[in-house]
C-alpha atoms as a PDB file:
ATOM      1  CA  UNK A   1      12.454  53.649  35.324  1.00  0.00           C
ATOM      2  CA  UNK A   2      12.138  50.434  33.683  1.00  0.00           C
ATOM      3  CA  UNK A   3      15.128  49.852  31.278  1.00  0.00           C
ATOM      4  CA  UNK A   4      15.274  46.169  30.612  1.00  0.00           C
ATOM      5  CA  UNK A   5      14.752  46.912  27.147  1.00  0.00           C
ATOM      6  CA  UNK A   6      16.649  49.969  27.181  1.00  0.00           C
ATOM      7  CA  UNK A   7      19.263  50.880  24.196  1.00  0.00           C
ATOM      8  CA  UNK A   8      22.574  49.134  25.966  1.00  0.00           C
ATOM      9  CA  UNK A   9      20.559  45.932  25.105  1.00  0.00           C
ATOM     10  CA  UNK A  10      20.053  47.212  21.357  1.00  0.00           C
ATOM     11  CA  UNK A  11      23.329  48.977  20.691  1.00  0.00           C
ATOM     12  CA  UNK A  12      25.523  46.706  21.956  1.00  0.00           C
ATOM     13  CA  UNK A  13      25.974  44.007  19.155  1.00  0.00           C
ATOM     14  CA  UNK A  14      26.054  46.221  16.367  1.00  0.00           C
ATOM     15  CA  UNK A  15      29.431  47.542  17.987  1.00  0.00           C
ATOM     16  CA  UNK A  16      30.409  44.115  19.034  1.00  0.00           C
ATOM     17  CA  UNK A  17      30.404  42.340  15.543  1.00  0.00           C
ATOM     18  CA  UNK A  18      31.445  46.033  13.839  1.00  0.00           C
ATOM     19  CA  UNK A  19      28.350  45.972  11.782  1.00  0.00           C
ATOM     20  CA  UNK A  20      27.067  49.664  10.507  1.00  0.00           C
ATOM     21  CA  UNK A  21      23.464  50.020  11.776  1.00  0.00           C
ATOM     22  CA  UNK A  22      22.291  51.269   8.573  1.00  0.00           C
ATOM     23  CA  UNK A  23      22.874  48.009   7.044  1.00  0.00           C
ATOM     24  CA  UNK A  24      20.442  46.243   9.270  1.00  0.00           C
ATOM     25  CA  UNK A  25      17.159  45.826   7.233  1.00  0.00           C
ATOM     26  CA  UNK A  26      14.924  44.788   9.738  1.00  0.00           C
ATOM     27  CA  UNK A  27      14.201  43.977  13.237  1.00  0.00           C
ATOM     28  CA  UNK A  28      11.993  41.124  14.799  1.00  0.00           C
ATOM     29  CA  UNK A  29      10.887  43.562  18.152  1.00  0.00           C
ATOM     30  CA  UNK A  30       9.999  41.804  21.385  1.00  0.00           C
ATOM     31  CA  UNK A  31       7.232  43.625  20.590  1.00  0.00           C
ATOM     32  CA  UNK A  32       4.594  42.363  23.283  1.00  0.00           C
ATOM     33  CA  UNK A  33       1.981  44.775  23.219  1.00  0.00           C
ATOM     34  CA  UNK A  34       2.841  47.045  26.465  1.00  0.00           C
ATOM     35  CA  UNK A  35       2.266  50.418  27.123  1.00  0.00           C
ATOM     36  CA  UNK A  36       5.527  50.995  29.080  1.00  0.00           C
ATOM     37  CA  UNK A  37       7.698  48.156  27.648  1.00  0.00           C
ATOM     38  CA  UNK A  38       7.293  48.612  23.909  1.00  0.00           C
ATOM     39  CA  UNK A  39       7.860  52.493  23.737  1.00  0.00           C
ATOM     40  CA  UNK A  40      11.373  51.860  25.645  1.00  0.00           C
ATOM     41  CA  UNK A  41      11.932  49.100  23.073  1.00  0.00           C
ATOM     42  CA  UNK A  42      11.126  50.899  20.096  1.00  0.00           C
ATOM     43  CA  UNK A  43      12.806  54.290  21.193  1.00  0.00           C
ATOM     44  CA  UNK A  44      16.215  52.044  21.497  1.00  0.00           C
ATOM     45  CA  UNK A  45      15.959  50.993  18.009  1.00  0.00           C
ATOM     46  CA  UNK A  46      15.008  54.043  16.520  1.00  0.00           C
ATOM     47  CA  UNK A  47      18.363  55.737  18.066  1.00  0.00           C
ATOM     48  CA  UNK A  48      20.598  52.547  17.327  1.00  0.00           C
ATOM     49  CA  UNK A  49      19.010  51.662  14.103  1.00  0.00           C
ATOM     50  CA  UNK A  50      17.038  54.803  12.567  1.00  0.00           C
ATOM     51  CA  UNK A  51      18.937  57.589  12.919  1.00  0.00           C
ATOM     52  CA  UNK A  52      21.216  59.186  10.109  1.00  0.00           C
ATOM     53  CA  UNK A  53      19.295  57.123   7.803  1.00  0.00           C
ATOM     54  CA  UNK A  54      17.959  57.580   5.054  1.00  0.00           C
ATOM     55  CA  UNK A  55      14.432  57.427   4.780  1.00  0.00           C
ATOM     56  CA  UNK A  56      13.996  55.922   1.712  1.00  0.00           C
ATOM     57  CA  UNK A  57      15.758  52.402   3.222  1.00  0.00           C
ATOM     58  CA  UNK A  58      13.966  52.477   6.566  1.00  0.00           C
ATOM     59  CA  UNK A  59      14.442  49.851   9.304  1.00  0.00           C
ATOM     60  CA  UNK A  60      11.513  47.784   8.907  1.00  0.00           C
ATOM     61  CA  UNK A  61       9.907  46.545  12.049  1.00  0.00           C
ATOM     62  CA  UNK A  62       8.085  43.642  13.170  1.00  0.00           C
ATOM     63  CA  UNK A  63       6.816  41.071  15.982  1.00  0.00           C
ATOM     64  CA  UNK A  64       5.818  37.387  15.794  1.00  0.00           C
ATOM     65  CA  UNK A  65       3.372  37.695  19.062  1.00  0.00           C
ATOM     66  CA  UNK A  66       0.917  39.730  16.728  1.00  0.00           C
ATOM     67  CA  UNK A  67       0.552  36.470  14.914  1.00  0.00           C
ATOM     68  CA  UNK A  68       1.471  33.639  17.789  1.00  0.00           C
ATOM     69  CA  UNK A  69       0.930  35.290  21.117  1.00  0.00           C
ATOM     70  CA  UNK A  70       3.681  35.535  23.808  1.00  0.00           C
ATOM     71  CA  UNK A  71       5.403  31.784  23.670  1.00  0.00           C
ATOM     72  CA  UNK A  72       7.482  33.184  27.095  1.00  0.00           C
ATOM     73  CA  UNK A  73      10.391  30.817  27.205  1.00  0.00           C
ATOM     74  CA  UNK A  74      10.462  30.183  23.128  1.00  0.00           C
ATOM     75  CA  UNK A  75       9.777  33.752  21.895  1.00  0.00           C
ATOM     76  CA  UNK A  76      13.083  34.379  21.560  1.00  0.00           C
ATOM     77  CA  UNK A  77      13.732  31.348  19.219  1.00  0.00           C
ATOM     78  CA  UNK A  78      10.321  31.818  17.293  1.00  0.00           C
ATOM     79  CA  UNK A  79      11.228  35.668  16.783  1.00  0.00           C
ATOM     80  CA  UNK A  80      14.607  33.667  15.137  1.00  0.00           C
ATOM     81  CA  UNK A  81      12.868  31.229  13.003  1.00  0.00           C
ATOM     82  CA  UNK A  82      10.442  33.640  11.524  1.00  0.00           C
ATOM     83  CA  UNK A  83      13.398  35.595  10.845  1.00  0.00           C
ATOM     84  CA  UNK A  84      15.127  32.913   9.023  1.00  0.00           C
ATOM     85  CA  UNK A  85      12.250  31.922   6.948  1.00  0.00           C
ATOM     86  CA  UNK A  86      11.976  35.706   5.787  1.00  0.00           C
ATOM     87  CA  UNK A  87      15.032  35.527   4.588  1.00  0.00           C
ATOM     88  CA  UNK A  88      14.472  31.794   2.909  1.00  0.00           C
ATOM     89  CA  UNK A  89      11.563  33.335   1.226  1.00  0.00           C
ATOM     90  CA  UNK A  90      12.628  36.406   0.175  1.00  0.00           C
ATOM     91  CA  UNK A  91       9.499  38.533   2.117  1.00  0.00           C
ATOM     92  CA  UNK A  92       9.059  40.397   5.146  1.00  0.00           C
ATOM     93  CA  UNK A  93       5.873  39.116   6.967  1.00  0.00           C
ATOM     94  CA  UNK A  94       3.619  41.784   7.960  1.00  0.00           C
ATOM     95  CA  UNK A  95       2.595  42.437  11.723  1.00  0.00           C
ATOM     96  CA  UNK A  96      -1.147  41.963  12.329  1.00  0.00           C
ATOM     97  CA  UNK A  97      -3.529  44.334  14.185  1.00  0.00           C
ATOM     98  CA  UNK A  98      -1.145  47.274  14.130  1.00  0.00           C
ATOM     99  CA  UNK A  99      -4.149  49.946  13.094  1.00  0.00           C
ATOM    100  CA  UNK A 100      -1.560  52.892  14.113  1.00  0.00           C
ATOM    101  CA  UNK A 101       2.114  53.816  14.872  1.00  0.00           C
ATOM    102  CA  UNK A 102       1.936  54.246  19.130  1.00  0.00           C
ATOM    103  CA  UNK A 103       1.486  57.545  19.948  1.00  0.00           C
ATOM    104  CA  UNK A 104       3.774  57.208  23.050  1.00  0.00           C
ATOM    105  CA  UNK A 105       6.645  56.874  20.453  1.00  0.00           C
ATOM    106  CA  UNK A 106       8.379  59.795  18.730  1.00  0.00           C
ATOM    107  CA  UNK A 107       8.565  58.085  15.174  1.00  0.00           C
ATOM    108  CA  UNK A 108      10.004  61.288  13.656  1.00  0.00           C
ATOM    109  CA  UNK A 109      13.564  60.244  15.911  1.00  0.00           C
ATOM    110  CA  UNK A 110      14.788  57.785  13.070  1.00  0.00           C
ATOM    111  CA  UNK A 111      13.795  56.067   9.868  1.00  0.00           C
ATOM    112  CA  UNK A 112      11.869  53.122  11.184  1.00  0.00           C
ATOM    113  CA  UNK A 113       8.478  51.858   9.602  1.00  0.00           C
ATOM    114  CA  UNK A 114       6.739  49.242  11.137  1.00  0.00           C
ATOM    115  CA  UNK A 115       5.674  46.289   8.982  1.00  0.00           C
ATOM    116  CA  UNK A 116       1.655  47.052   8.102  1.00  0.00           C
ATOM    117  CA  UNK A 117       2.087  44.992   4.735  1.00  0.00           C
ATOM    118  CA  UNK A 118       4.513  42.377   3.669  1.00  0.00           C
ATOM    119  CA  UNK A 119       6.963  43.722   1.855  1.00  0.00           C
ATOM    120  CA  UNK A 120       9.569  41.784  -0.381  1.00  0.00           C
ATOM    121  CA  UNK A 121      13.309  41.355   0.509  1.00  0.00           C
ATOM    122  CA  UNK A 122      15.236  39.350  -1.949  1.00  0.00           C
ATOM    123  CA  UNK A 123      18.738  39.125  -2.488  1.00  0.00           C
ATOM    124  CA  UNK A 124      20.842  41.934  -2.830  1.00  0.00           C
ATOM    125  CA  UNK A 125      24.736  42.891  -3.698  1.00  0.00           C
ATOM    126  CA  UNK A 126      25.374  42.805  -0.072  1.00  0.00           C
ATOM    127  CA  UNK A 127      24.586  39.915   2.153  1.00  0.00           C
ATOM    128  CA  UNK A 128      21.050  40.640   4.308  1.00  0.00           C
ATOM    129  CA  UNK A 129      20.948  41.811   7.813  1.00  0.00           C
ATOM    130  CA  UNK A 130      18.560  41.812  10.398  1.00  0.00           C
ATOM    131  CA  UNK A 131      18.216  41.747  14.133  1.00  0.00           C
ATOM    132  CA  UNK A 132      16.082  39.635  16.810  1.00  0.00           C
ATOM    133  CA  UNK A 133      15.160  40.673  20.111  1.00  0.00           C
ATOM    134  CA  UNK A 134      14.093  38.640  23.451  1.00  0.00           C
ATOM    135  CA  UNK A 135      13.750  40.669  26.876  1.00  0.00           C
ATOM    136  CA  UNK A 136      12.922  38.144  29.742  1.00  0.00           C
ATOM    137  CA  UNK A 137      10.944  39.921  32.792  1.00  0.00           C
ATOM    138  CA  UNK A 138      13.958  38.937  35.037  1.00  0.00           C
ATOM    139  CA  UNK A 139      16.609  41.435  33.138  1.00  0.00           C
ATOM    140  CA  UNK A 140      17.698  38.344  31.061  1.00  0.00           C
ATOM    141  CA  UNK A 141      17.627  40.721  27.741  1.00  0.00           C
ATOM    142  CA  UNK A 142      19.140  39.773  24.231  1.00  0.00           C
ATOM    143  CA  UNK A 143      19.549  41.178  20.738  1.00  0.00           C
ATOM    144  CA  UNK A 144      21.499  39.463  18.093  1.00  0.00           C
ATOM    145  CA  UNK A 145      22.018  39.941  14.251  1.00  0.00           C
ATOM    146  CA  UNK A 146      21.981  37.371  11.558  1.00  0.00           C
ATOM    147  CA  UNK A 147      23.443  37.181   8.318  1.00  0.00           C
ATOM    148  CA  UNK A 148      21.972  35.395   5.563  1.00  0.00           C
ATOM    149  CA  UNK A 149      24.411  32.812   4.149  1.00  0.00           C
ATOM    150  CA  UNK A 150      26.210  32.909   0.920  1.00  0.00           C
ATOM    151  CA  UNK A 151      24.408  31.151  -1.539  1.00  0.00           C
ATOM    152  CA  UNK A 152      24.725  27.365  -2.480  1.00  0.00           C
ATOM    153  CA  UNK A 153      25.326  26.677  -6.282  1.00  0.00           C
ATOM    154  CA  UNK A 154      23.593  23.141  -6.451  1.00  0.00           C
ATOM    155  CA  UNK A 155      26.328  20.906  -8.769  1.00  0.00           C
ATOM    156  CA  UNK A 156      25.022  19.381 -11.724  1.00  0.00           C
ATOM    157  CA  UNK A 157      24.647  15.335 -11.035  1.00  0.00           C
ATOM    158  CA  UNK A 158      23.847  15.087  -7.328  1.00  0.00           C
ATOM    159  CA  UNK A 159      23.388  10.748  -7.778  1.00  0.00           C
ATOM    160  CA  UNK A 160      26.604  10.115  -9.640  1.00  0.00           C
ATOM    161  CA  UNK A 161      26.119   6.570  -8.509  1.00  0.00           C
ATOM    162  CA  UNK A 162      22.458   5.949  -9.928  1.00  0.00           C
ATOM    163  CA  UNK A 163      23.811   7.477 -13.421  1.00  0.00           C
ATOM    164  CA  UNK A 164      25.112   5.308 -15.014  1.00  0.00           C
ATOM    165  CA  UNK A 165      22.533   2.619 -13.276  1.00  0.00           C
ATOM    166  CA  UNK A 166      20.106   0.476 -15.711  1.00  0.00           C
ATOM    167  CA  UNK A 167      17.879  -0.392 -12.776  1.00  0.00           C
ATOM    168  CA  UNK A 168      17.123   2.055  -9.825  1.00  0.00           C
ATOM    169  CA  UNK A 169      16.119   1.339  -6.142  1.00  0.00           C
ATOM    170  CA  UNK A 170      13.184   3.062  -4.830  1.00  0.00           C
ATOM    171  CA  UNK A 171      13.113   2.214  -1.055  1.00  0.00           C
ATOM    172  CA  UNK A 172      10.110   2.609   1.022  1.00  0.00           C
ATOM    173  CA  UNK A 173       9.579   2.438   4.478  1.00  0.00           C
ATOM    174  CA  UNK A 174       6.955   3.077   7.353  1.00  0.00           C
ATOM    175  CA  UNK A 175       6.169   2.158  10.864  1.00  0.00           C
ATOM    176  CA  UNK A 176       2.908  -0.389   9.767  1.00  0.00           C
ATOM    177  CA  UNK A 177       2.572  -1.955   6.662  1.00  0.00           C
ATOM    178  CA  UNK A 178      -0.294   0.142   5.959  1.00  0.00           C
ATOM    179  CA  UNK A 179       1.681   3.322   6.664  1.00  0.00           C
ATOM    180  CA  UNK A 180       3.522   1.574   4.024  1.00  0.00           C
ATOM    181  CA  UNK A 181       1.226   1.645   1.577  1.00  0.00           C
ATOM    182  CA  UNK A 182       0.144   5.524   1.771  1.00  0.00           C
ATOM    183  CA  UNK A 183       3.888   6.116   1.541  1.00  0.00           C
ATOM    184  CA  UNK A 184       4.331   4.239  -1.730  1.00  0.00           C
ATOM    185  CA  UNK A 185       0.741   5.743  -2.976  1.00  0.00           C
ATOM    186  CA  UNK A 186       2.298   9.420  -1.790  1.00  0.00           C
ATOM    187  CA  UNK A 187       5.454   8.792  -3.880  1.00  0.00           C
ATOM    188  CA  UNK A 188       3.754   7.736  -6.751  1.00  0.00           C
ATOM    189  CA  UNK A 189       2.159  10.709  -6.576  1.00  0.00           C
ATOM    190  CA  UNK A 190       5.179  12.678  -6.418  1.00  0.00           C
ATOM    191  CA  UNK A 191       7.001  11.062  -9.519  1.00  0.00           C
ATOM    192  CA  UNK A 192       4.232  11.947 -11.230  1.00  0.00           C
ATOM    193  CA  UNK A 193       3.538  15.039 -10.866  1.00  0.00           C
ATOM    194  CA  UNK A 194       7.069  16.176 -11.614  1.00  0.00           C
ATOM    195  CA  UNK A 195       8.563  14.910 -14.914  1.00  0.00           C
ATOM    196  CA  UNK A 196      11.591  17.156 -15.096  1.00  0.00           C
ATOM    197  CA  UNK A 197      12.676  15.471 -12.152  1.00  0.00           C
ATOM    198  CA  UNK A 198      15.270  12.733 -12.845  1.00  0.00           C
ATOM    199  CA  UNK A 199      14.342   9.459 -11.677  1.00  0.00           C
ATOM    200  CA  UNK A 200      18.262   8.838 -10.301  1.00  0.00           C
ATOM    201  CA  UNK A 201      17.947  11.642  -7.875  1.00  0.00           C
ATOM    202  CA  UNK A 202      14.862  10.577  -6.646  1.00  0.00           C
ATOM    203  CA  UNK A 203      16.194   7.527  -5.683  1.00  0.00           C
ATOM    204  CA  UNK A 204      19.055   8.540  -4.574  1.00  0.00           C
ATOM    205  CA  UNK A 205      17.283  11.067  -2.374  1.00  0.00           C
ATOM    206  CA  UNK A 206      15.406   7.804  -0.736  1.00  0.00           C
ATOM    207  CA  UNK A 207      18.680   6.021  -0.523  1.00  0.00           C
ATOM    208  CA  UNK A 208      20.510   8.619   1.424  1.00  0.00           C
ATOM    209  CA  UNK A 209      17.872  11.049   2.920  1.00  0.00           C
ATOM    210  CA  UNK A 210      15.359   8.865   4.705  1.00  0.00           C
ATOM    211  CA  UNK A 211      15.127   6.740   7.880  1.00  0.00           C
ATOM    212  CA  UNK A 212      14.501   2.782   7.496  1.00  0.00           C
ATOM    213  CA  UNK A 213      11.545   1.780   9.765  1.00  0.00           C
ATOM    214  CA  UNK A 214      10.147  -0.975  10.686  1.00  0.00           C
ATOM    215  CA  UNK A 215       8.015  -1.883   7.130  1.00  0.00           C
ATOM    216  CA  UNK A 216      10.123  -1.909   3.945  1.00  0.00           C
ATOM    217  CA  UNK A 217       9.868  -2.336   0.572  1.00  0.00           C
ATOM    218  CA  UNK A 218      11.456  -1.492  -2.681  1.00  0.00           C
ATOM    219  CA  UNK A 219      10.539  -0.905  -5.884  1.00  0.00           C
ATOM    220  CA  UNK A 220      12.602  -1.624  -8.324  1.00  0.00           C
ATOM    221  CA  UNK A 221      12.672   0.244 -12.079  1.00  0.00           C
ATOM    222  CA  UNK A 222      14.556   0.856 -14.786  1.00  0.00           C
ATOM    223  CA  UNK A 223      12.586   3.658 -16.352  1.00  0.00           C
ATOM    224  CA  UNK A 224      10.041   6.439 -14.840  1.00  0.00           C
ATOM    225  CA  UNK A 225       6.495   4.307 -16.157  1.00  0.00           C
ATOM    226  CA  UNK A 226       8.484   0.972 -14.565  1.00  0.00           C
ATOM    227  CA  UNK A 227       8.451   2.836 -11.107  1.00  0.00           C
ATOM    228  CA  UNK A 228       5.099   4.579 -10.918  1.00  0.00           C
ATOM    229  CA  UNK A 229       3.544   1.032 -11.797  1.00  0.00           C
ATOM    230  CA  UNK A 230       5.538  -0.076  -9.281  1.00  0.00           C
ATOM    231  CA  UNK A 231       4.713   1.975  -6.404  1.00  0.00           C
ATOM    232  CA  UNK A 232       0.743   1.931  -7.347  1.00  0.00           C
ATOM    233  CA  UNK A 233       1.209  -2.110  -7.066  1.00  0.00           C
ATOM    234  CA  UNK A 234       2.589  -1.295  -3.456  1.00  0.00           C
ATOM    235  CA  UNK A 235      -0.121   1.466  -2.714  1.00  0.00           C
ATOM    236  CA  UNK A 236      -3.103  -1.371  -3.666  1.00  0.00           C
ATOM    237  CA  UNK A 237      -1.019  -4.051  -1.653  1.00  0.00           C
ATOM    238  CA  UNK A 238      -0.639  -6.207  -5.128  1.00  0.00           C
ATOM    239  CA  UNK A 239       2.480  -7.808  -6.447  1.00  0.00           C
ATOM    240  CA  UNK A 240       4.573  -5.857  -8.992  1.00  0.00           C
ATOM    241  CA  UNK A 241       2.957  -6.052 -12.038  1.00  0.00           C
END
């Protein structure tokens, strides 16, 4: 019998990390389209995950290959970032081409429902759960859970030392000086098109958050109208106006 994907592989981490099964929402399957592997898969989470469950809080199920194909080496880690952006997002992806449940699974075992539609998953009381899976064809098999993390109040201010500033730095920099140019044009763009956004954090944001290459310039303003002249002036390769 093959049991590479077999419930030790499933079971085990829940009991490790003393996490209640029922509190897992969802599972990212290894899911890879087999006759014999997925029914041994899925059976394994429906008696670790879907059992004494109630129905109306099923385990949702997915897999990433439906939309990506078998990445071998990286499915494991692409099963993990899908995951992760779920949770960013708030929403469940759905799992293409599944017309119907595989009959070679006894779905009636546990409360598992496999992921036809997206289906949202915001925040909650208790911090998300979910679980990935990866089963290499050598017996290299794993199954981990992730938490979401605890939210991140953003403080109020986050360029104390453009505040207080009467003139603002707006660096750019690119790799060619015409690289340079479509950067200044796309930042123009950018200040533009957001007016709530202060002018001191988007500076600031340049200042600390990007590389320096090669090409550099900087714009320098003391008010919002100040800097988008500035930056067109860059964008059409003319002097600051």
């Amino acid at each position: 019998t093959d049991n590479r994907t077999g419930p030790d592989s499933v079971s085990g981490p829940p009991r490790k990390i003393e996490v209640s099964p029922g509190d897992v929402d969802a599972v990212e399957a290894h899911g890879t389209g087999t006759t014999l592997g997925d029914p041994i898969e899925a059976q394994a989470l429906l008696a670790t995950y879907g059992k004494d469950r109630p129905v109306e809080r099923p385990l949702y199920l997915g897999s990433l290959k439906s939309n990506i194909g078998h990445t071998q080496a990286a499915a494991g880690v692409a099963g993990v970032i899908k995951m992760v952006q779920a949770l960013r997002h708030g929403v469940l992806p759905k799992t293409l081409h599944v017309d119907e449940p595989s009959p070679e699974v006894d779905w009636s075992a546990g409360a598992v429902e496999l992921l036809t539609e997206a289906r949202d998953w915001p925040r909650g009381e208790r911090p998300r759960l979910l679980g990935v899976s990866a089963f290499g064809a050598s017996g290299t098999n794993a199954h981990v859970i992730i938490e979401e993390a605890p939210p991140v109040e953003e403080e109020p201010g986050s360029a104390p030392e453009f505040d207080t500033a009467s003139v603002l730095p707006l660096p750019v920099s690119a790799g060619t000086s015409e690289a340079l140019r479509v950067q200044a044009r796309q930042l123009a763009e950018y200040v533009a098109a957001r007016p709530e956004e202060r002018l001191a954090d988007v500076a600031s944001m340049l200042v600390h958050g990007r590389a320096a290459l090669g090409e550099r310039a900087v714009v320098v303003a003391g008010d919002r109208e100040e800097a988008l002249s500035g930056l067109r002036a860059l964008a059409d390769g003319q002097p600051a106006p």
